[in-house]
N, C-alpha and C. Protein backbone atom coordinates (compact mmCIF):
# COMPACT_ATOMS: atom_id res chain seq x y z
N UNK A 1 4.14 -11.20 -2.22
CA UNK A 1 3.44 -11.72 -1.07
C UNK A 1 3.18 -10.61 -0.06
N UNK A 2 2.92 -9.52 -0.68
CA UNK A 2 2.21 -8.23 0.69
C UNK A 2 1.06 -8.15 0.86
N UNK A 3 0.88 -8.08 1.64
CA UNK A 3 -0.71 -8.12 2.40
C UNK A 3 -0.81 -6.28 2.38
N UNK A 4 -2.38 -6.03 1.42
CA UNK A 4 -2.86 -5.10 2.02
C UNK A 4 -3.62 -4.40 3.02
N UNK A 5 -3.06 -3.64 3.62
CA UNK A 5 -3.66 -3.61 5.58
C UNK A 5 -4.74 -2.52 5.07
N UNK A 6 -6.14 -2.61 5.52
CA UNK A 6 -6.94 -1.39 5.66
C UNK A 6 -6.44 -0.16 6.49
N UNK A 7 -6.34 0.82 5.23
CA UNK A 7 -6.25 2.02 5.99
C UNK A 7 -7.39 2.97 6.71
N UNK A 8 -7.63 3.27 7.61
CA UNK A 8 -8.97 3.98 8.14
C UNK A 8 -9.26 5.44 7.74
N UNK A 9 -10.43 5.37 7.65
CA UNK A 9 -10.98 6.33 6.87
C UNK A 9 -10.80 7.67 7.39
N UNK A 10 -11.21 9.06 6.59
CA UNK A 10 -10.11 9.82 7.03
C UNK A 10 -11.87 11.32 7.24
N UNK A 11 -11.95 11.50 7.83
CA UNK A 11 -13.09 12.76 7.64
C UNK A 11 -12.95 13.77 6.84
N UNK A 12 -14.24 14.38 6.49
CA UNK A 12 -13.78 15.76 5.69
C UNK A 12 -12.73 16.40 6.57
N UNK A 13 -13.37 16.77 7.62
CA UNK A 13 -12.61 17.62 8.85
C UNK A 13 -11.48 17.65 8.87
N UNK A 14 -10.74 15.91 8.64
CA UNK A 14 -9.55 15.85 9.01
C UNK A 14 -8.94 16.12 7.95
N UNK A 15 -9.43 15.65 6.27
CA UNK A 15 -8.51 15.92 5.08
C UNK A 15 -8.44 17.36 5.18
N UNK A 16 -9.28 18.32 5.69
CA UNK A 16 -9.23 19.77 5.48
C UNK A 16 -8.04 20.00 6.52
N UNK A 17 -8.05 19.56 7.87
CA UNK A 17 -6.71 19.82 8.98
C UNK A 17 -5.10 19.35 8.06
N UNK A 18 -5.66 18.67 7.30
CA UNK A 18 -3.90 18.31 6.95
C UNK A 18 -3.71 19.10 6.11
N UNK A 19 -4.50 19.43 5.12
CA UNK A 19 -4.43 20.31 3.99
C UNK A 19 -3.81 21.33 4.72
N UNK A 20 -4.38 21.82 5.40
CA UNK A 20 -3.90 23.17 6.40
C UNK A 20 -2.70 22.88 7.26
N UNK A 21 -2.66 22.09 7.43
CA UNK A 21 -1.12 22.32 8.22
C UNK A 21 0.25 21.63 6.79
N UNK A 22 -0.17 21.06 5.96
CA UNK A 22 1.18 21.19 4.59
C UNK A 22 1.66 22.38 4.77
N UNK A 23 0.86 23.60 4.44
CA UNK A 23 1.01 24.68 3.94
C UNK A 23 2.50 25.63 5.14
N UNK A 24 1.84 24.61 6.57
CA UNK A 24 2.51 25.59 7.88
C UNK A 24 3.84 25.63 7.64
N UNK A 25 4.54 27.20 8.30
CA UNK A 25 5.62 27.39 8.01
C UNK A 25 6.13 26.50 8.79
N UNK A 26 7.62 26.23 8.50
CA UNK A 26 8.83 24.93 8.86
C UNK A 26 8.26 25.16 10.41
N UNK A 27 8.81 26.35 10.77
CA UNK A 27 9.38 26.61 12.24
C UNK A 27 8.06 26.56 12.95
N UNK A 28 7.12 26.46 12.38
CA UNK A 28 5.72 26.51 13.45
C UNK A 28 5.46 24.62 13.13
N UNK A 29 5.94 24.31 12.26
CA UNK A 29 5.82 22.60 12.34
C UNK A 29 6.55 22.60 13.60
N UNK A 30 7.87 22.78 13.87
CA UNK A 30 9.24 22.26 14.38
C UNK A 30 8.16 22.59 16.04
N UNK A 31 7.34 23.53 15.75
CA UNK A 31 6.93 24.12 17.35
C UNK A 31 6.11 23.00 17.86
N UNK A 32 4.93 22.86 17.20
CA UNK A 32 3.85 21.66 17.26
C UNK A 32 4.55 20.26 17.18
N UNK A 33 5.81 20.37 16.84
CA UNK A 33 6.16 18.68 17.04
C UNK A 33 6.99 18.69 18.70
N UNK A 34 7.77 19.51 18.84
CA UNK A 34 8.39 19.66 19.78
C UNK A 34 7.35 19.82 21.13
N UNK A 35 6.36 20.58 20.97
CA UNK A 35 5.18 20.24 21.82
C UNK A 35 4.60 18.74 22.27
N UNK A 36 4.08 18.59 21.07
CA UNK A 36 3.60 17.06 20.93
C UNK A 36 4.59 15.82 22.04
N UNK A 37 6.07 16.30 21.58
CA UNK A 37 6.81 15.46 22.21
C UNK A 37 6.91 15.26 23.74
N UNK A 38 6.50 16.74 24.24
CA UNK A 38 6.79 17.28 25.39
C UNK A 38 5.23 16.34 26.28
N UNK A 39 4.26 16.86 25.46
CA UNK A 39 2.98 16.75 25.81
C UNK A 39 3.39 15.02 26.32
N UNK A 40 3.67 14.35 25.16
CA UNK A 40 3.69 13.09 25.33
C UNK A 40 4.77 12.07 26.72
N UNK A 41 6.16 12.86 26.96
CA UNK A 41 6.27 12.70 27.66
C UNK A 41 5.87 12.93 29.22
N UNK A 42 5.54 14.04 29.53
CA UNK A 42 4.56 13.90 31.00
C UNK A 42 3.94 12.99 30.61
N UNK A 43 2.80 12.90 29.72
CA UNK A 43 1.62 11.95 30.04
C UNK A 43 2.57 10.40 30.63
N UNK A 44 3.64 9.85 29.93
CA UNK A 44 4.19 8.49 30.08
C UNK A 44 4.94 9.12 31.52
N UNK A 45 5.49 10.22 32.05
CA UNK A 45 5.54 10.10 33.51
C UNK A 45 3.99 9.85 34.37
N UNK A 46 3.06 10.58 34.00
CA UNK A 46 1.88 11.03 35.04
C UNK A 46 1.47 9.29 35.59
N UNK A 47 0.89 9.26 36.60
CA UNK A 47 0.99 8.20 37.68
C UNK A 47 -0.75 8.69 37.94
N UNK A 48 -1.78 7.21 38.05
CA UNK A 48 -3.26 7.51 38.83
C UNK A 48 -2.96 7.64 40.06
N UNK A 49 -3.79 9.10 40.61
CA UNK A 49 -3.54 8.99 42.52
C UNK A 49 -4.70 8.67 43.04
N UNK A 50 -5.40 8.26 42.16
CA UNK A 50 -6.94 7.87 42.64
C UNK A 50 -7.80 6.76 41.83
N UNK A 51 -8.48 6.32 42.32
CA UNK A 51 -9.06 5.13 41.30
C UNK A 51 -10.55 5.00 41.72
């Protein structure tokens, strides 16, 4: 009884970006995730001062 969910379609562009980052060494993953994380938290602090 599983339901198959549509997965969304993926661009050349993007199958070529993943292809390219498999390949990345560990420690430059570990960099770009640890970024990502960082990135993501400011944004969930940042506050509109204007509207």
């Amino acid at each position: 009884m599983s339901t198959k969910k549509d997965t969304p379609k993926m661009t050349p562009e993007e199958i070529e970006r993943l292809k390219r980052d498999i390949y990345r060494p560990d420690m430059e993953k570990l960099r770009l995730f640890t970024q990502m994380l960082r990135n993501n938290a400011l944004l969930k602090k940042a506050k509109v001062t204007h509207k």
